[in-house]
PDB file of N, CA and C in Angstrom:
ATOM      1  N   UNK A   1     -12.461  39.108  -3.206  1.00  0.00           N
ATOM      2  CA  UNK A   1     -12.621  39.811  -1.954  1.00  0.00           C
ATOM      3  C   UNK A   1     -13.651  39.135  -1.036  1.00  0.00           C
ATOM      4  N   UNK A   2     -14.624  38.556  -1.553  1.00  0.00           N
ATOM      5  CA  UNK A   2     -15.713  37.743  -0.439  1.00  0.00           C
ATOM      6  C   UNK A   2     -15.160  36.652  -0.056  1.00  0.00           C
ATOM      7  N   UNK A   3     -14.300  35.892  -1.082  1.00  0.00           N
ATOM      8  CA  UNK A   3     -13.598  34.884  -0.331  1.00  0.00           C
ATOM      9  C   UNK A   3     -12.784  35.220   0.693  1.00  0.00           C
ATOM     10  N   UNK A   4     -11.989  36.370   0.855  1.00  0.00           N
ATOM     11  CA  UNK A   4     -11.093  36.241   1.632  1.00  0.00           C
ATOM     12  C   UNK A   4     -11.762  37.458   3.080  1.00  0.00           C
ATOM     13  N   UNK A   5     -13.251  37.631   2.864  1.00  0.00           N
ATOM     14  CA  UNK A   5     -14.225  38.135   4.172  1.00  0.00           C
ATOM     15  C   UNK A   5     -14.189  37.201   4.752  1.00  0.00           C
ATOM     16  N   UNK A   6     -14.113  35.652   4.800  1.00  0.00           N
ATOM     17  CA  UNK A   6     -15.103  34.493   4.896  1.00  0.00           C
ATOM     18  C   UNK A   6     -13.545  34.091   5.866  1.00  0.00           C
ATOM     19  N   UNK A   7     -12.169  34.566   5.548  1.00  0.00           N
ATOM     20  CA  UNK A   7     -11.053  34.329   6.661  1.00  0.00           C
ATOM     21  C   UNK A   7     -10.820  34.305   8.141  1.00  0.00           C
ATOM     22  N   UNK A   8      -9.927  33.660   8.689  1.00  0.00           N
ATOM     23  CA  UNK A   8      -9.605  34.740   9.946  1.00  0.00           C
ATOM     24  C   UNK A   8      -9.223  35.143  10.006  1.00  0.00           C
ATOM     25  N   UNK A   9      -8.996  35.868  11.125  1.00  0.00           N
ATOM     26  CA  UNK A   9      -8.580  37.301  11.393  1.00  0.00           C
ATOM     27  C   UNK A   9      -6.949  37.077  11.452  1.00  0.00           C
ATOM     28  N   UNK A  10      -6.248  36.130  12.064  1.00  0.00           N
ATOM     29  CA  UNK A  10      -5.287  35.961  11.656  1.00  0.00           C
ATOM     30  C   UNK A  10      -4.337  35.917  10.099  1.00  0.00           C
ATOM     31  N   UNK A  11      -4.795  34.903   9.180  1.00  0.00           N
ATOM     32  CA  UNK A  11      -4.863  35.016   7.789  1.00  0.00           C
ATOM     33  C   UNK A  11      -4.542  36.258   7.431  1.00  0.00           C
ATOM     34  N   UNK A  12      -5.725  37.054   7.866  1.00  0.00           N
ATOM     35  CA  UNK A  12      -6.333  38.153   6.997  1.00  0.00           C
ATOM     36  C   UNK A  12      -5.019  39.592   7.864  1.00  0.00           C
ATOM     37  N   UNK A  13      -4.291  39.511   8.883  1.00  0.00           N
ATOM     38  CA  UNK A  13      -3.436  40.161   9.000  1.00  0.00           C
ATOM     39  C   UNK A  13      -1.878  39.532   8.420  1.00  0.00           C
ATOM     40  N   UNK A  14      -1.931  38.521   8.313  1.00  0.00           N
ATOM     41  CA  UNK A  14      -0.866  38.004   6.970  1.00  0.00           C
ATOM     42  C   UNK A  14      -0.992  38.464   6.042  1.00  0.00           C
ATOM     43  N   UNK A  15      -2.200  38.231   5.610  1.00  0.00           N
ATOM     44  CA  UNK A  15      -2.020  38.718   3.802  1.00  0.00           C
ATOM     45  C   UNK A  15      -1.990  40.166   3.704  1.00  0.00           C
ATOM     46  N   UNK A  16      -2.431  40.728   4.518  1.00  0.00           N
ATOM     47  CA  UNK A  16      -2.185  42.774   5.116  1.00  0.00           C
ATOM     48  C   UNK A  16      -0.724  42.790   4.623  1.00  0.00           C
ATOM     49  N   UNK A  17       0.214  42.390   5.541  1.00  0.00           N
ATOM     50  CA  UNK A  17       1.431  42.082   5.568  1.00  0.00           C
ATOM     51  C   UNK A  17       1.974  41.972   4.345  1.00  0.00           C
ATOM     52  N   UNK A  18       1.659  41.078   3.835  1.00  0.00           N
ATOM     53  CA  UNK A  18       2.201  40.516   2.645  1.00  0.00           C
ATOM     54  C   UNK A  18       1.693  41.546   1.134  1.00  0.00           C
ATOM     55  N   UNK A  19       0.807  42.311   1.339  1.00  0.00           N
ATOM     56  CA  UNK A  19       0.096  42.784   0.362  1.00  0.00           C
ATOM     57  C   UNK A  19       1.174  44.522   0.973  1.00  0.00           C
ATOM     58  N   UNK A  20       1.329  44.538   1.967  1.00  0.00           N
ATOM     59  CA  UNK A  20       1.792  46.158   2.381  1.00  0.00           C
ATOM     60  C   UNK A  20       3.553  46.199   1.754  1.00  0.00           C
ATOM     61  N   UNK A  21       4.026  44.849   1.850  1.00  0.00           N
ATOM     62  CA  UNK A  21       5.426  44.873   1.651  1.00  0.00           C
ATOM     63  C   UNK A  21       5.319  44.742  -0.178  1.00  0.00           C
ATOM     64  N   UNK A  22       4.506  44.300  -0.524  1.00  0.00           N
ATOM     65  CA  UNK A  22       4.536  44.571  -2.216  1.00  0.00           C
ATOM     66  C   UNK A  22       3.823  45.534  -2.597  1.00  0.00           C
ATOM     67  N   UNK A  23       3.281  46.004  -1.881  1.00  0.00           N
ATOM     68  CA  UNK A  23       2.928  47.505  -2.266  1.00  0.00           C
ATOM     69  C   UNK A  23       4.105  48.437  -2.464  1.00  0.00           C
ATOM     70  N   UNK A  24       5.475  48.656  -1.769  1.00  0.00           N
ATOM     71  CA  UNK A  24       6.526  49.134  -1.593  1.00  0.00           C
ATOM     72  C   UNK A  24       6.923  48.768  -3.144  1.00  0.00           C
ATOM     73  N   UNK A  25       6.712  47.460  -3.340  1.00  0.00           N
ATOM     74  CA  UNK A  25       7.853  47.280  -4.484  1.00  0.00           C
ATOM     75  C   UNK A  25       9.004  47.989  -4.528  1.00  0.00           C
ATOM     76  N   UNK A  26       9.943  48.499  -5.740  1.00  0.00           N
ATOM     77  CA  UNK A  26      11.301  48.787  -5.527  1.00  0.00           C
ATOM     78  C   UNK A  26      11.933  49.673  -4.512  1.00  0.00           C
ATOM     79  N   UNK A  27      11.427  50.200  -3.842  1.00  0.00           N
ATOM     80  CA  UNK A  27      11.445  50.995  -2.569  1.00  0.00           C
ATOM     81  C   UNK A  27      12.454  50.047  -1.223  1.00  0.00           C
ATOM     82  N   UNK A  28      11.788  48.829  -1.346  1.00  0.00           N
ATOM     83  CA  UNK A  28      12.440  48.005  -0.505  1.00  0.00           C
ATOM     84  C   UNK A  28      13.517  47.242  -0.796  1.00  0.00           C
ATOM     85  N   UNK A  29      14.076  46.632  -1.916  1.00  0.00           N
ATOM     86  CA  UNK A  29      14.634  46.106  -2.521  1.00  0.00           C
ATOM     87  C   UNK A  29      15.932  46.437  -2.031  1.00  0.00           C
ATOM     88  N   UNK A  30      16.760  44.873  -2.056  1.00  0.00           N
ATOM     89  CA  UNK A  30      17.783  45.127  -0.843  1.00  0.00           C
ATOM     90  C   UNK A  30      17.980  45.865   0.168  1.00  0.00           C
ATOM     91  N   UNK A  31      16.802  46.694   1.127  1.00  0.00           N
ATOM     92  CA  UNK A  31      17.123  47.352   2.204  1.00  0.00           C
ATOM     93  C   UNK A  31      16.457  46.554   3.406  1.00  0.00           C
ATOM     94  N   UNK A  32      16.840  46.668   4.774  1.00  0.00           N
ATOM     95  CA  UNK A  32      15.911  45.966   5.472  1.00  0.00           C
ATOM     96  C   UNK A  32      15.027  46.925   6.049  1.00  0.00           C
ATOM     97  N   UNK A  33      13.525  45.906   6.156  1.00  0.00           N
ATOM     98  CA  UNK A  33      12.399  46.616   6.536  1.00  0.00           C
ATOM     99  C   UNK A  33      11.968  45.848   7.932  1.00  0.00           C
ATOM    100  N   UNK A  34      11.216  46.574   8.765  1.00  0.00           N
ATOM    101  CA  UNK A  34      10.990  46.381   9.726  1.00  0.00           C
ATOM    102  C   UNK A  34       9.655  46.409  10.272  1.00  0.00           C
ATOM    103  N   UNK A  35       8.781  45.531  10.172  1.00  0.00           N
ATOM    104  CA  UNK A  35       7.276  45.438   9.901  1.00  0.00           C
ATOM    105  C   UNK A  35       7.051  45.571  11.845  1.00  0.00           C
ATOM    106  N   UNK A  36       6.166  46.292  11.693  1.00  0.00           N
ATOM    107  CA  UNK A  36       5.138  46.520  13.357  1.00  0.00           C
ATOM    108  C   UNK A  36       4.357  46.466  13.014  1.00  0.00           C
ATOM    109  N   UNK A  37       3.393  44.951  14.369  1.00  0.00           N
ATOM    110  CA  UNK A  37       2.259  44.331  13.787  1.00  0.00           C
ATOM    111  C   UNK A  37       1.437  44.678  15.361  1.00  0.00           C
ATOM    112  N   UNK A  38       0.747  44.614  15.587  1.00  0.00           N
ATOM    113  CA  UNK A  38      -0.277  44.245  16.611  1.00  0.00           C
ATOM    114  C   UNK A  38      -0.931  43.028  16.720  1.00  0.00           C
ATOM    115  N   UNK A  39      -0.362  41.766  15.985  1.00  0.00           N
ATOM    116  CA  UNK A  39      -1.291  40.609  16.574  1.00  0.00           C
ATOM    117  C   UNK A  39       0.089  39.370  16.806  1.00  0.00           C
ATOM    118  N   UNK A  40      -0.273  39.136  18.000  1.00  0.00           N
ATOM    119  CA  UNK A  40       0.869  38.260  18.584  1.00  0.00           C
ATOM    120  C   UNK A  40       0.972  36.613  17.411  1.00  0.00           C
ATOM    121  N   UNK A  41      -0.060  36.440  17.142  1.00  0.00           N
ATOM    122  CA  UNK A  41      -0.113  35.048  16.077  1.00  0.00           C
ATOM    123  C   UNK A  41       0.560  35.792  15.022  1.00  0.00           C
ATOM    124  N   UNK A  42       0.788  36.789  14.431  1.00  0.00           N
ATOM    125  CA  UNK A  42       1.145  37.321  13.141  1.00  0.00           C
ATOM    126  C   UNK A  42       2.629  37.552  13.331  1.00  0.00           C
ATOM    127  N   UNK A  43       2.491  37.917  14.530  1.00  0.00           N
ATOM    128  CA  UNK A  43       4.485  37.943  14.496  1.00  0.00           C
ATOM    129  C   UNK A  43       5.122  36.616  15.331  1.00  0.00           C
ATOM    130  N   UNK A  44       4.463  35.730  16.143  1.00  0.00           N
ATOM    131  CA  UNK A  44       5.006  34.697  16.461  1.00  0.00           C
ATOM    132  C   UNK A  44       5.207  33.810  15.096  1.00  0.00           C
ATOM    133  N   UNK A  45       4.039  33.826  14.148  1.00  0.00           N
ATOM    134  CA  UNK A  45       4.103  32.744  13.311  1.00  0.00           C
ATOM    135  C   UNK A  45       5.126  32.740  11.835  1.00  0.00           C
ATOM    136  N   UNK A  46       5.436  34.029  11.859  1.00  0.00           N
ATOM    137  CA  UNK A  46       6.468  34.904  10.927  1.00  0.00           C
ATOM    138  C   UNK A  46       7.887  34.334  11.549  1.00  0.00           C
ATOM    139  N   UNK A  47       8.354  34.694  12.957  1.00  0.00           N
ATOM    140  CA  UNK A  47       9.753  34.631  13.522  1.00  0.00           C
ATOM    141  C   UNK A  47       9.419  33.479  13.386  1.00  0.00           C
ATOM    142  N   UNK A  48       8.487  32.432  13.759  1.00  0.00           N
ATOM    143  CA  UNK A  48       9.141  30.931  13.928  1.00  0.00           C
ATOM    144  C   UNK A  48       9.032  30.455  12.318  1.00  0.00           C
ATOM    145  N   UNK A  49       8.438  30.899  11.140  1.00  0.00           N
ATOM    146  CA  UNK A  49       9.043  30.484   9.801  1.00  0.00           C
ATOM    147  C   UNK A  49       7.713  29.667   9.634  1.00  0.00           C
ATOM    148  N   UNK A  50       6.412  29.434  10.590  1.00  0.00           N
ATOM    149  CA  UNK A  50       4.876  28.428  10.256  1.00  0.00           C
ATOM    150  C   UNK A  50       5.019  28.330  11.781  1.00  0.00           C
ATOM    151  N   UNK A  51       3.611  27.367  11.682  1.00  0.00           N
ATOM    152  CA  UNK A  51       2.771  26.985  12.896  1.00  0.00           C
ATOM    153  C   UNK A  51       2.640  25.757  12.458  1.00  0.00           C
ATOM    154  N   UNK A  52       2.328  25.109  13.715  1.00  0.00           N
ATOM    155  CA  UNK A  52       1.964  23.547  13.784  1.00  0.00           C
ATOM    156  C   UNK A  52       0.780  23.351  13.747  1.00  0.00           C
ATOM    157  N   UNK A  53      -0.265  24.683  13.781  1.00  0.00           N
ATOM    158  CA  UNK A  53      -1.586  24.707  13.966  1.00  0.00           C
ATOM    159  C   UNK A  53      -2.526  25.309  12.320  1.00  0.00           C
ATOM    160  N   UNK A  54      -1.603  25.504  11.545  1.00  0.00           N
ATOM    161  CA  UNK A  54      -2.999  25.970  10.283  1.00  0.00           C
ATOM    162  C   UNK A  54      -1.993  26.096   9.068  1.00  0.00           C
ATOM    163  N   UNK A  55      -2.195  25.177   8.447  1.00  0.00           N
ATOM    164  CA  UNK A  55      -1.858  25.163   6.893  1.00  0.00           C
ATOM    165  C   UNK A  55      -1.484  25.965   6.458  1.00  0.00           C
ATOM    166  N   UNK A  56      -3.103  26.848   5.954  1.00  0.00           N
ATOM    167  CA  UNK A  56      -3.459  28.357   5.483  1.00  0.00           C
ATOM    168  C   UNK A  56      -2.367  29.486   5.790  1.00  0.00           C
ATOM    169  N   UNK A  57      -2.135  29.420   7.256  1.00  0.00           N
ATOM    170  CA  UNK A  57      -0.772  30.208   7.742  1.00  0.00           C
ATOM    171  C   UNK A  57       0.786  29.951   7.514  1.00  0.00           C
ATOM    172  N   UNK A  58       0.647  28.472   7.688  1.00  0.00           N
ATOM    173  CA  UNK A  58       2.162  28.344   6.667  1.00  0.00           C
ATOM    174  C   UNK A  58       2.479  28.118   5.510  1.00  0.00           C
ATOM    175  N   UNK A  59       1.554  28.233   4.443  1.00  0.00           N
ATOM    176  CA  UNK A  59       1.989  28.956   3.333  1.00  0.00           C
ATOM    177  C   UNK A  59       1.900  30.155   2.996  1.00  0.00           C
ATOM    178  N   UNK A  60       1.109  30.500   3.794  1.00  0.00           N
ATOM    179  CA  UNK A  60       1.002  32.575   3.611  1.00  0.00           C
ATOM    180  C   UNK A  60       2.854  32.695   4.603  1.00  0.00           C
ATOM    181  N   UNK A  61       3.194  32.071   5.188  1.00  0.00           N
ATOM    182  CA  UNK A  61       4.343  32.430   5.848  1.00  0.00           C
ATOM    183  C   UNK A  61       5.780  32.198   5.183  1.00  0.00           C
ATOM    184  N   UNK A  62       5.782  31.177   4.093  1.00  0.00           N
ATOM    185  CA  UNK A  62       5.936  30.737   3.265  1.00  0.00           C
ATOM    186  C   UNK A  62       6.293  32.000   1.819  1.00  0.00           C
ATOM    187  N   UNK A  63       5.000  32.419   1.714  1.00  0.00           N
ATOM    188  CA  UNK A  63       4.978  33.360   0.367  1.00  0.00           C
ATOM    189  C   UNK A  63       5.570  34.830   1.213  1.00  0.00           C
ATOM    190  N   UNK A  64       5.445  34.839   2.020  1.00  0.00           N
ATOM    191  CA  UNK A  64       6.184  36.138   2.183  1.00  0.00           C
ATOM    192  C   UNK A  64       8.073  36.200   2.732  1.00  0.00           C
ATOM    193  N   UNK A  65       8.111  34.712   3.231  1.00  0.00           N
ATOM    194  CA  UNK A  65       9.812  34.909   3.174  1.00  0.00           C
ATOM    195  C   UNK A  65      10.078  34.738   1.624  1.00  0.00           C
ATOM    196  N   UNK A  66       9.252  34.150   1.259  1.00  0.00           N
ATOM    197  CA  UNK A  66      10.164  33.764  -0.496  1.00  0.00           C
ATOM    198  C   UNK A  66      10.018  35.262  -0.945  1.00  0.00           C
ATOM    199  N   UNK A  67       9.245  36.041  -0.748  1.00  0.00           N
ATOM    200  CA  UNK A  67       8.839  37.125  -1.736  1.00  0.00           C
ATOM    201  C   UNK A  67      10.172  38.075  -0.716  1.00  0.00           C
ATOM    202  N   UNK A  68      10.443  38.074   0.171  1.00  0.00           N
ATOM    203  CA  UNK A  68      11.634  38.815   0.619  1.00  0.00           C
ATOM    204  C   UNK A  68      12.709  38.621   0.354  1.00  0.00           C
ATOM    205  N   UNK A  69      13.112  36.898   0.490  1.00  0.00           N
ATOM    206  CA  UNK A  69      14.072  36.762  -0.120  1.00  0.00           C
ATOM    207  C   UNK A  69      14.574  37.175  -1.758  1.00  0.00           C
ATOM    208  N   UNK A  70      13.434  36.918  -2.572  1.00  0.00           N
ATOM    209  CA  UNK A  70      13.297  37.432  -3.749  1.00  0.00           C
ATOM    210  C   UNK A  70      13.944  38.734  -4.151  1.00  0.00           C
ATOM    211  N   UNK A  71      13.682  39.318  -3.267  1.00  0.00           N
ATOM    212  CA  UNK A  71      13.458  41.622  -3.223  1.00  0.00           C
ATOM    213  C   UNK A  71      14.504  41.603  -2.558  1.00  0.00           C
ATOM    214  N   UNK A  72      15.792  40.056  -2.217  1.00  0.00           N
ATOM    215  CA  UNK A  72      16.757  40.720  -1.122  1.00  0.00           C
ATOM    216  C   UNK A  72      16.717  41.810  -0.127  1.00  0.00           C
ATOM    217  N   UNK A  73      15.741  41.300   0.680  1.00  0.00           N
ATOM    218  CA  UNK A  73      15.227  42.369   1.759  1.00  0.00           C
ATOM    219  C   UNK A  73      15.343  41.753   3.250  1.00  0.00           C
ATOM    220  N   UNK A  74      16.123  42.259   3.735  1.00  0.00           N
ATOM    221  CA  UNK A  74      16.225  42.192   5.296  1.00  0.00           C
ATOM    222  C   UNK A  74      15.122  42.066   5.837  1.00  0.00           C
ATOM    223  N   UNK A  75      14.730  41.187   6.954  1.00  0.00           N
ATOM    224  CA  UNK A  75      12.805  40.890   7.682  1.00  0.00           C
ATOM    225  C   UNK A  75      13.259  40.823   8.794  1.00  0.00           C
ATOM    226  N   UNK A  76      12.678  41.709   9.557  1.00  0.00           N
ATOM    227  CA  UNK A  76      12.107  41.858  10.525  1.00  0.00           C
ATOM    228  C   UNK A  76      10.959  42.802  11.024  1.00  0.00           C
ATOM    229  N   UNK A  77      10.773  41.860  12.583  1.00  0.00           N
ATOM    230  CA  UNK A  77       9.244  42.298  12.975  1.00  0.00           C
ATOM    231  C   UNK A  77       9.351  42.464  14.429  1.00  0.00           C
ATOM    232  N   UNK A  78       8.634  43.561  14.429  1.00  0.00           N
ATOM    233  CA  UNK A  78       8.159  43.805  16.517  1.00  0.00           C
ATOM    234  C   UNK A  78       6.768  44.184  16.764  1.00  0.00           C
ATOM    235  N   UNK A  79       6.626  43.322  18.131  1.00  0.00           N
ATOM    236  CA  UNK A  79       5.163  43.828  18.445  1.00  0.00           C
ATOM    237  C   UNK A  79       4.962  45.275  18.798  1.00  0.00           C
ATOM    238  N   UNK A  80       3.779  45.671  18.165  1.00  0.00           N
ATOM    239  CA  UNK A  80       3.147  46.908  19.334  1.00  0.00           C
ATOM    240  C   UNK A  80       1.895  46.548  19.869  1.00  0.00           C
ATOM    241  N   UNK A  81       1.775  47.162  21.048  1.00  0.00           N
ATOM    242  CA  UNK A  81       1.015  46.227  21.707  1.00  0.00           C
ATOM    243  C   UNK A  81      -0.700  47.032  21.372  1.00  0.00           C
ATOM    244  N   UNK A  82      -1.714  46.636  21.060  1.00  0.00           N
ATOM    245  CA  UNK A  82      -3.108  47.292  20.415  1.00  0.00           C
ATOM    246  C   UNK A  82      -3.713  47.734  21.696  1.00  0.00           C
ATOM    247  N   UNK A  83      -4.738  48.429  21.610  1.00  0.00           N
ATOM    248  CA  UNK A  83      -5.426  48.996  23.133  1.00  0.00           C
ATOM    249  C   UNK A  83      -6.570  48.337  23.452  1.00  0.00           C
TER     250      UNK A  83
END
């Protein structure tokens, strides 16, 4: 957990992501889910599959299509916009 204080804020709403959809476990499994995010890097970098700009983010982008594909789970994502 201190390692992953020491993130950004971006990262650190990936791995949210990624930690909320395996929280579901069999719940989701073959159905499609439909994630609403509030940070424009978190859902741009998801629809385009990585970034040209941070490693760290395209393999966290990485572990969560494999882990969907895995759970045969439909992905998708829309912004809401934060205040």
């Amino acid at each position: 957990m201190a390692e992953e204080a020491k993130e950004h804020i971006n990262f650190l709403e990936m791995l949210a992501m990624l930690f909320a959809l395996k929280s579901l476990g069999s719940l989701t499994h073959g159905k499609h889910v439909k994630v609403m995010v509030d940070n424009t890097t978190t859902e741009s970098t998801i629809k385009q599959m990585g970034t040209s700009h941070s490693p760290k983010l395209n393999k966290l982008t990485i572990d969560i299509w494999d882990w969907c594909i895995e759970q045969h789970i439909w992905f998708s994502m829309a912004r809401i916009p934060g205040s």
